[in-house]
Protein backbone atom coordinates (compact mmCIF):
# COMPACT_ATOMS: atom_id res chain seq x y z
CA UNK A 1 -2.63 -15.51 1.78
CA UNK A 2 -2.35 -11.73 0.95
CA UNK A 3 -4.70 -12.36 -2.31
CA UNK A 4 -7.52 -14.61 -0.01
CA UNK A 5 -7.23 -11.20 2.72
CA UNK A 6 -8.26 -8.85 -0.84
CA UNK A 7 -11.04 -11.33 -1.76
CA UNK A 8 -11.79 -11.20 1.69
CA UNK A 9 -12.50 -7.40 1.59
CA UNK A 10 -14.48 -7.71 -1.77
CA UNK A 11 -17.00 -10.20 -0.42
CA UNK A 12 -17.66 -7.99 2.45
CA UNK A 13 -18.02 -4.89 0.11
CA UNK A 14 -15.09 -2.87 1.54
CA UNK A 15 -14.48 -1.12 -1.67
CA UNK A 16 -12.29 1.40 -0.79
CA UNK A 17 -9.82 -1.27 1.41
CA UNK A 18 -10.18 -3.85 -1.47
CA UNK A 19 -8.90 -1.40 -3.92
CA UNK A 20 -6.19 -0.31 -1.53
CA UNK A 21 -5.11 -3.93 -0.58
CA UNK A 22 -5.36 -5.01 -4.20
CA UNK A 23 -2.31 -2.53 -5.18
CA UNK A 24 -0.40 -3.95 -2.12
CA UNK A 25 2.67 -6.16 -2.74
CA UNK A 26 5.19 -5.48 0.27
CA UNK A 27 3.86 -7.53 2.71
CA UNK A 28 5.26 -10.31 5.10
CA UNK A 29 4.57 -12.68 8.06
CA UNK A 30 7.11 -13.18 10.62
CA UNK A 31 6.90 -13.51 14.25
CA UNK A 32 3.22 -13.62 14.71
CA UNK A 33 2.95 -10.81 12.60
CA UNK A 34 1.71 -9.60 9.09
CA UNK A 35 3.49 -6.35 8.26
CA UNK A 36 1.89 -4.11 5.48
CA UNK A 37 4.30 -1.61 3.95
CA UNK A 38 2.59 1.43 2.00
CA UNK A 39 4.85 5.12 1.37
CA UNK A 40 1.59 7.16 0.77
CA UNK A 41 -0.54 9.04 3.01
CA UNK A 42 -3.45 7.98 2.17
CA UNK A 43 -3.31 4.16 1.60
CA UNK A 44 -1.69 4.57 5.43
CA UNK A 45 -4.40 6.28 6.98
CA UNK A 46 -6.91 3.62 4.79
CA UNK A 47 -5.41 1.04 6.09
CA UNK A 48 -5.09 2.14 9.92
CA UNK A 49 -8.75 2.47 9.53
CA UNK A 50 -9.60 -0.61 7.70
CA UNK A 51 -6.98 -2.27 10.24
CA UNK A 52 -10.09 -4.66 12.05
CA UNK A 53 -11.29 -5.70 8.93
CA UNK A 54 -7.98 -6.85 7.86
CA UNK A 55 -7.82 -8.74 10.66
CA UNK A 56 -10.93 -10.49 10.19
CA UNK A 57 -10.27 -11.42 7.17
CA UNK A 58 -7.33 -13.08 8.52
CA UNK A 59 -9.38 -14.56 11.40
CA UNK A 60 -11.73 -15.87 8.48
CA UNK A 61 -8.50 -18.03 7.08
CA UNK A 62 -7.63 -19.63 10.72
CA UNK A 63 -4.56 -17.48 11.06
CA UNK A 64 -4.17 -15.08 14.44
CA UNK A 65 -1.61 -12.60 13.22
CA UNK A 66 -1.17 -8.69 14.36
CA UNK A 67 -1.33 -6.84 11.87
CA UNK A 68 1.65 -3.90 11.74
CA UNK A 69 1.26 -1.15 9.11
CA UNK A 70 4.77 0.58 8.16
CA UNK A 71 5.56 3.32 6.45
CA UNK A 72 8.14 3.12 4.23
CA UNK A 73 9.93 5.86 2.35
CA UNK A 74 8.95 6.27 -1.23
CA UNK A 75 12.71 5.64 -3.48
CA UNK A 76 13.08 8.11 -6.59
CA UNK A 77 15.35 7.01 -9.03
CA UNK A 78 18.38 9.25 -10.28
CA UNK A 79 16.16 10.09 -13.83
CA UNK A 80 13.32 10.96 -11.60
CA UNK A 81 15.60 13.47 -9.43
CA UNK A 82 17.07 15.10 -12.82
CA UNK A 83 13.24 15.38 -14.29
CA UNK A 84 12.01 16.63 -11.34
CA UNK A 85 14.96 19.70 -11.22
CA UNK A 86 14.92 20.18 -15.02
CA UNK A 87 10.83 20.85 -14.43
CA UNK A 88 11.71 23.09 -11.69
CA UNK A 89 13.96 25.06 -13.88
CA UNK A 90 12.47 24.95 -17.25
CA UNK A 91 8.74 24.65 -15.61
CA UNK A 92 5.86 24.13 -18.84
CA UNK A 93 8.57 25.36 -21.60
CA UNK A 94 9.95 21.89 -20.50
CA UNK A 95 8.60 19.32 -22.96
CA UNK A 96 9.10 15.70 -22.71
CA UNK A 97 9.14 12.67 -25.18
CA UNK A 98 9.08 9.06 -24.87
């Protein structure tokens, strides 16, 4: 359903929402309801304005959902935490490899 809402927003040439939607994968129905979760900003704000055509494209598959658009809080890992204080510390004499 999520993937026919994304197609949805290509036909219709909403790049910017298509793009958003397209890196999307926390999202459920329940209750009446499709709930989007995003942790940016920006893909937030893109998708309380992009919010009607989301629900047209909804409309366009026969389903009558609201559409709810949480924010969720972004999880950094323990190595993440470390890298991000060692960088702090060290700042550019810190030098990485993979």
């Amino acid at each position: 359903m999520w993937g026919k809402v994304v197609l949805f927003l290509k036909e219709h040439k909403e790049v910017a929402l298509h793009v958003a939607c397209g890196d999307i994968t926390n999202v459920k129905i329940e209750d009446g309801k499709l709930t989007i979760y995003a942790s940016d900003s920006t893909m937030l704000a893109l998708l309380e304005s992009g919010r009607r055509e989301i629900e047209r494209a909804l409309s366009w598959q026969g389903l009558e959902l609201l559409v709810d658009i949480v924010q969720i809080e972004k999880t950094v890992s323990k190595e993440e935490e470390d890298l991000n204080k060692l960088q702090k510390m060290f700042g550019n004499k810190l030098k990485i490899k993979e």
